[in-house]
N, C-alpha and C. Protein backbone atom coordinates (compact mmCIF):
# COMPACT_ATOMS: atom_id res chain seq x y z
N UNK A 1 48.11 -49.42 10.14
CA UNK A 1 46.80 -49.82 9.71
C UNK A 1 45.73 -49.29 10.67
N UNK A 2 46.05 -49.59 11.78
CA UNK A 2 45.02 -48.63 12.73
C UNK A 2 44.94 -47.06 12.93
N UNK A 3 45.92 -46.60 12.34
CA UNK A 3 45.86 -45.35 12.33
C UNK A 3 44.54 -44.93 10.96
N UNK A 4 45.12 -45.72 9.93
CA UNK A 4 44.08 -45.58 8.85
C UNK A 4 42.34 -45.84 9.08
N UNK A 5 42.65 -46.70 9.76
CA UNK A 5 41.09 -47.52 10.29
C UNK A 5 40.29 -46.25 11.03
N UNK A 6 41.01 -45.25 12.22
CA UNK A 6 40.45 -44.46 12.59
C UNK A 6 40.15 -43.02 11.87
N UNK A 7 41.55 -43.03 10.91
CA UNK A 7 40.84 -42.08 9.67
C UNK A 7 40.14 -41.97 9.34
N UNK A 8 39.56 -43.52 8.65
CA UNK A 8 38.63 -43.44 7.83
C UNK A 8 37.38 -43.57 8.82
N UNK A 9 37.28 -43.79 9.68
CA UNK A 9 36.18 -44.03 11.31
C UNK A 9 36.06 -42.09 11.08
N UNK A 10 37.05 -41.11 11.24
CA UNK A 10 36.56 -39.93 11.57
C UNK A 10 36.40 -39.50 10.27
N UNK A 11 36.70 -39.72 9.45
CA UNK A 11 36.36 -38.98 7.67
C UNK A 11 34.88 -39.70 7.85
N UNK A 12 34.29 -40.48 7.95
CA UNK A 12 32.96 -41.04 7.49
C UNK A 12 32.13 -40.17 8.68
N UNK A 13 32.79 -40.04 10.05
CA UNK A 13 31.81 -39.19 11.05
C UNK A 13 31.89 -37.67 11.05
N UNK A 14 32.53 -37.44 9.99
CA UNK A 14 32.83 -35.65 10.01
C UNK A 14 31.99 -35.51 8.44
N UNK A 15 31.79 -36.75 7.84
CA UNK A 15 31.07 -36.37 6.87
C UNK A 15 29.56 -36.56 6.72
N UNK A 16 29.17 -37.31 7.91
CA UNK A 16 27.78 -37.28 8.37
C UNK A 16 27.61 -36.36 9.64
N UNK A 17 28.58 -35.53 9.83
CA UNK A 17 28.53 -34.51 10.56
C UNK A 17 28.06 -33.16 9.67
N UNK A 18 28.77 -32.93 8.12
CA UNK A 18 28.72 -32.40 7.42
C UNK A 18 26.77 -32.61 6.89
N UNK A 19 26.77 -33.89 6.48
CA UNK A 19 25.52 -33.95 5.61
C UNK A 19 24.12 -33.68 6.82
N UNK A 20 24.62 -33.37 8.27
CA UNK A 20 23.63 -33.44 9.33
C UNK A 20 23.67 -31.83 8.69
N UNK A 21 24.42 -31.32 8.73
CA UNK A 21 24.38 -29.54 8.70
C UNK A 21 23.96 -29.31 7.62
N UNK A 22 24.00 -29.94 6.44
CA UNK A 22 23.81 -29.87 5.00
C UNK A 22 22.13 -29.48 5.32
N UNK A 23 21.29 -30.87 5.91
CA UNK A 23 19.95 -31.04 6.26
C UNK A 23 19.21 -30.06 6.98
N UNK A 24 20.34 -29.75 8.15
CA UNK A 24 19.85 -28.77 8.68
C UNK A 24 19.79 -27.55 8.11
N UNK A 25 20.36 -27.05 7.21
CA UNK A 25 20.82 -25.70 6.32
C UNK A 25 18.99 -25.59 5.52
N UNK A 26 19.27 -27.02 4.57
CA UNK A 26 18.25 -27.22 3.85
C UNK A 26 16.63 -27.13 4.64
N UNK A 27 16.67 -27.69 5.49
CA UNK A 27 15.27 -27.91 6.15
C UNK A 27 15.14 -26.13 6.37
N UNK A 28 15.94 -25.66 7.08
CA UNK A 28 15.73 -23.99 7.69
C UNK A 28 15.25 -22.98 6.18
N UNK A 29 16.21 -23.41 5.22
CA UNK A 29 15.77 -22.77 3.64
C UNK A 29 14.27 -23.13 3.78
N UNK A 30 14.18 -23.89 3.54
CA UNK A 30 12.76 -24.01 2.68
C UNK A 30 11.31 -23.77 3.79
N UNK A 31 11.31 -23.43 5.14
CA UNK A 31 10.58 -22.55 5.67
C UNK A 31 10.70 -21.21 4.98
N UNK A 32 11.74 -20.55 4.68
CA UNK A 32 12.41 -19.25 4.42
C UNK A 32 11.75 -19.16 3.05
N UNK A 33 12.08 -20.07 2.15
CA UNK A 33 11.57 -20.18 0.78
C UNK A 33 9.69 -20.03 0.58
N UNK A 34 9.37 -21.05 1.52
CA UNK A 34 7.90 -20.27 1.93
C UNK A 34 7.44 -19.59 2.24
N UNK A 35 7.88 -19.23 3.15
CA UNK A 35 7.74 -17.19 3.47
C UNK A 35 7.72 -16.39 2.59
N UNK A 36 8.99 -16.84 1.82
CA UNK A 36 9.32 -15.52 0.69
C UNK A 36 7.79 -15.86 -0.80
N UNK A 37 7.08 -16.98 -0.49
CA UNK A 37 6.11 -17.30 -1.37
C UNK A 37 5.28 -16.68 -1.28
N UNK A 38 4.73 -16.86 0.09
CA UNK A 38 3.49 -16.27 1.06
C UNK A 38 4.07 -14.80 0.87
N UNK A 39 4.82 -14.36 0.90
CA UNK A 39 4.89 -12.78 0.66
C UNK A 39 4.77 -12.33 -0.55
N UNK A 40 4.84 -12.67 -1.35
CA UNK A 40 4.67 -11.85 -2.98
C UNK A 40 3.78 -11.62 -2.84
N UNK A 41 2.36 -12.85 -3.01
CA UNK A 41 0.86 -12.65 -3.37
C UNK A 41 0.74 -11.82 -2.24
N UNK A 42 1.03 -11.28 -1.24
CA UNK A 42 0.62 -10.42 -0.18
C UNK A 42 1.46 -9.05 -0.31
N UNK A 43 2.35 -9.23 -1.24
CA UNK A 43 2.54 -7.83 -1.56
C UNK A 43 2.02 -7.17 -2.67
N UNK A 44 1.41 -7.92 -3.40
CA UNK A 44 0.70 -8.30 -5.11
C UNK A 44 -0.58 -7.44 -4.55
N UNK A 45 -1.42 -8.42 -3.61
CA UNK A 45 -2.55 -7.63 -2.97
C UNK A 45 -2.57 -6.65 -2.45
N UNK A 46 -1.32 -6.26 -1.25
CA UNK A 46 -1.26 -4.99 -0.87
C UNK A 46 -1.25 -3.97 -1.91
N UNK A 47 -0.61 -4.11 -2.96
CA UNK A 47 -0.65 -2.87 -4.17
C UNK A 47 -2.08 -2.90 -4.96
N UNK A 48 -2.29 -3.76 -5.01
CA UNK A 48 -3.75 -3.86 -5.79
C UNK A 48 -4.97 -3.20 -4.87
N UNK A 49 -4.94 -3.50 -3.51
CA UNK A 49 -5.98 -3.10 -2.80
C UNK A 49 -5.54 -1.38 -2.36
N UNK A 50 -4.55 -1.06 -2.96
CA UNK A 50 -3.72 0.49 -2.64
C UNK A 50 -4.19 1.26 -3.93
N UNK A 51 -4.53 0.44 -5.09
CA UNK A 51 -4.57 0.80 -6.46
C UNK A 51 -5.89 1.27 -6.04
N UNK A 52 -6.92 0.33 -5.73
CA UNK A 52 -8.33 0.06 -5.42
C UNK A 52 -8.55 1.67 -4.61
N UNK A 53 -8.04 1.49 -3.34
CA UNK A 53 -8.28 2.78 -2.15
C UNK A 53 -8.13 4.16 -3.34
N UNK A 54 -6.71 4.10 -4.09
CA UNK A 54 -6.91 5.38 -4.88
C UNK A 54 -7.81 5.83 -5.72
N UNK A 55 -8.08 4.81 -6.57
CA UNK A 55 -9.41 4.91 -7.92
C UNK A 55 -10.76 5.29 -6.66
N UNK A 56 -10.62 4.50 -5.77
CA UNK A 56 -12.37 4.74 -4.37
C UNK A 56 -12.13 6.53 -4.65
N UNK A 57 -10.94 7.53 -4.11
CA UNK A 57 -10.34 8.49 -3.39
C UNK A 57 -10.55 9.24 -4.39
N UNK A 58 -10.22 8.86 -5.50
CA UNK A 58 -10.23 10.19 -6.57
C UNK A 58 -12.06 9.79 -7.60
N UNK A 59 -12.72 8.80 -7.52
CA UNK A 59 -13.76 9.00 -7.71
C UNK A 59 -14.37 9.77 -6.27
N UNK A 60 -14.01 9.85 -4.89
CA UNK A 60 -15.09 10.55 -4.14
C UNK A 60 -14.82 12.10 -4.49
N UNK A 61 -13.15 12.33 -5.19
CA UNK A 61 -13.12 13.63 -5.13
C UNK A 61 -13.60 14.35 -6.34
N UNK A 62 -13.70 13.59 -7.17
CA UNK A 62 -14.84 14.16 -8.57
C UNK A 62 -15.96 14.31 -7.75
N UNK A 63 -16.66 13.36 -7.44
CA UNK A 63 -18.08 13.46 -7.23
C UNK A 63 -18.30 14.62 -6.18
N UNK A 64 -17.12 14.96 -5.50
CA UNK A 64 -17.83 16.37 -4.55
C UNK A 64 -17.56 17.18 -5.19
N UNK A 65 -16.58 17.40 -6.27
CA UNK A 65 -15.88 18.18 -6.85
C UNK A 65 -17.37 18.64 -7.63
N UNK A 66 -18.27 17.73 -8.74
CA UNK A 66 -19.21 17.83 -8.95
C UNK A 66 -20.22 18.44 -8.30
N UNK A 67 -20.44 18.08 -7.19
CA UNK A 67 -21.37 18.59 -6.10
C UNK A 67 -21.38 20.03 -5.74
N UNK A 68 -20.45 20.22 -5.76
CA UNK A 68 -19.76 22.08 -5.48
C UNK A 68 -20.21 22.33 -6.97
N UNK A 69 -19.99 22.01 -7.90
CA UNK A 69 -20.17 22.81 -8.79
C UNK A 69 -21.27 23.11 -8.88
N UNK A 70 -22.71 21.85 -8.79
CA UNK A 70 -24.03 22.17 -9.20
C UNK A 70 -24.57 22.97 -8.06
N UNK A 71 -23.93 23.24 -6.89
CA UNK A 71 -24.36 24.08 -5.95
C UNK A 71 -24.04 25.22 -6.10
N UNK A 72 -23.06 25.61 -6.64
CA UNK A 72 -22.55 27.02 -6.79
C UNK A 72 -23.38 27.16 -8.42
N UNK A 73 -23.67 26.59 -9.21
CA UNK A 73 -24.68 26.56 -10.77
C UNK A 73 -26.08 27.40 -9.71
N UNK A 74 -26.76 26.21 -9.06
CA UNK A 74 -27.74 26.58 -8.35
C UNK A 74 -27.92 27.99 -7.52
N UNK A 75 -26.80 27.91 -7.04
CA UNK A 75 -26.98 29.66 -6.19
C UNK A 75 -26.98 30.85 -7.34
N UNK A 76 -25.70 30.38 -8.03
CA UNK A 76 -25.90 31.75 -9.06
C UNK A 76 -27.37 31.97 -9.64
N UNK A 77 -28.08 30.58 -10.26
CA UNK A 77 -29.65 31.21 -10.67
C UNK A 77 -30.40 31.61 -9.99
N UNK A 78 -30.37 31.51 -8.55
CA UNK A 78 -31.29 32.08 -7.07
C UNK A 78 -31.02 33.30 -6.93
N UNK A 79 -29.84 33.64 -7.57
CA UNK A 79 -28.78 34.98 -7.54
C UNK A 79 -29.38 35.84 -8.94
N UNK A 80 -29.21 35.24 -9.85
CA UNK A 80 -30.08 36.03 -11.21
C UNK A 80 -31.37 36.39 -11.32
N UNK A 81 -31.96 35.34 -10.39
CA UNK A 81 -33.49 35.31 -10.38
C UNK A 81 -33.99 36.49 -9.09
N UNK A 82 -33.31 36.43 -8.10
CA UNK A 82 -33.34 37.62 -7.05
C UNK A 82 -33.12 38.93 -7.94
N UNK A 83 -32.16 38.84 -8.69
CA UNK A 83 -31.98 40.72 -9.74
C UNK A 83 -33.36 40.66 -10.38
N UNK A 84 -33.79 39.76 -10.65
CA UNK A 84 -34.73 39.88 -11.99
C UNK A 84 -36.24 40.16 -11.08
N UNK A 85 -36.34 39.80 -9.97
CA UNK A 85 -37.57 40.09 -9.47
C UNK A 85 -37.25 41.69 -8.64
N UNK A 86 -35.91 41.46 -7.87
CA UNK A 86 -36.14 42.66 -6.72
C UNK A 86 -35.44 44.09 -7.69
């Protein structure tokens, strides 16, 4: 009978040994689980504000792209207009 008595004494302390690690497992997850929250919307934004930088990048490169053109428009008539006088 005392052998049983301490059985059941170490089955009940190996199983609140168990549910201590269980807690501890759990508590460490769910920092981890928040992290992994806090990271989406921050990877969500990182692509969106990457989307943003490209549309900025390829509107500046029209608009010089533009710019060259009406400058090189402009020289050629300074250029026609020089034949036509000299």
């Amino acid at each position: 009978m005392l052998g049983q008595v301490a059985r059941g004494g170490a089955g009940r302390a190996a199983g609140e040994v168990q549910r201590g690690r269980l807690q501890a497992l759990q508590a460490g997850a769910l920092p981890r689980r928040l992290l992994r929250r806090e990271q989406r919307p921050l990877a969500r934004a990182q692509a969106v504000q990457q989307h943003v930088h490209e549309c900025l990048r390829a509107e500046r490169v029209q608009a010089v792209h533009e710019a060259s053109m009406q400058l090189h428009a402009a020289l050629d008539a300074f250029a026609r207009l020089g034949r036509h006088l000299g």
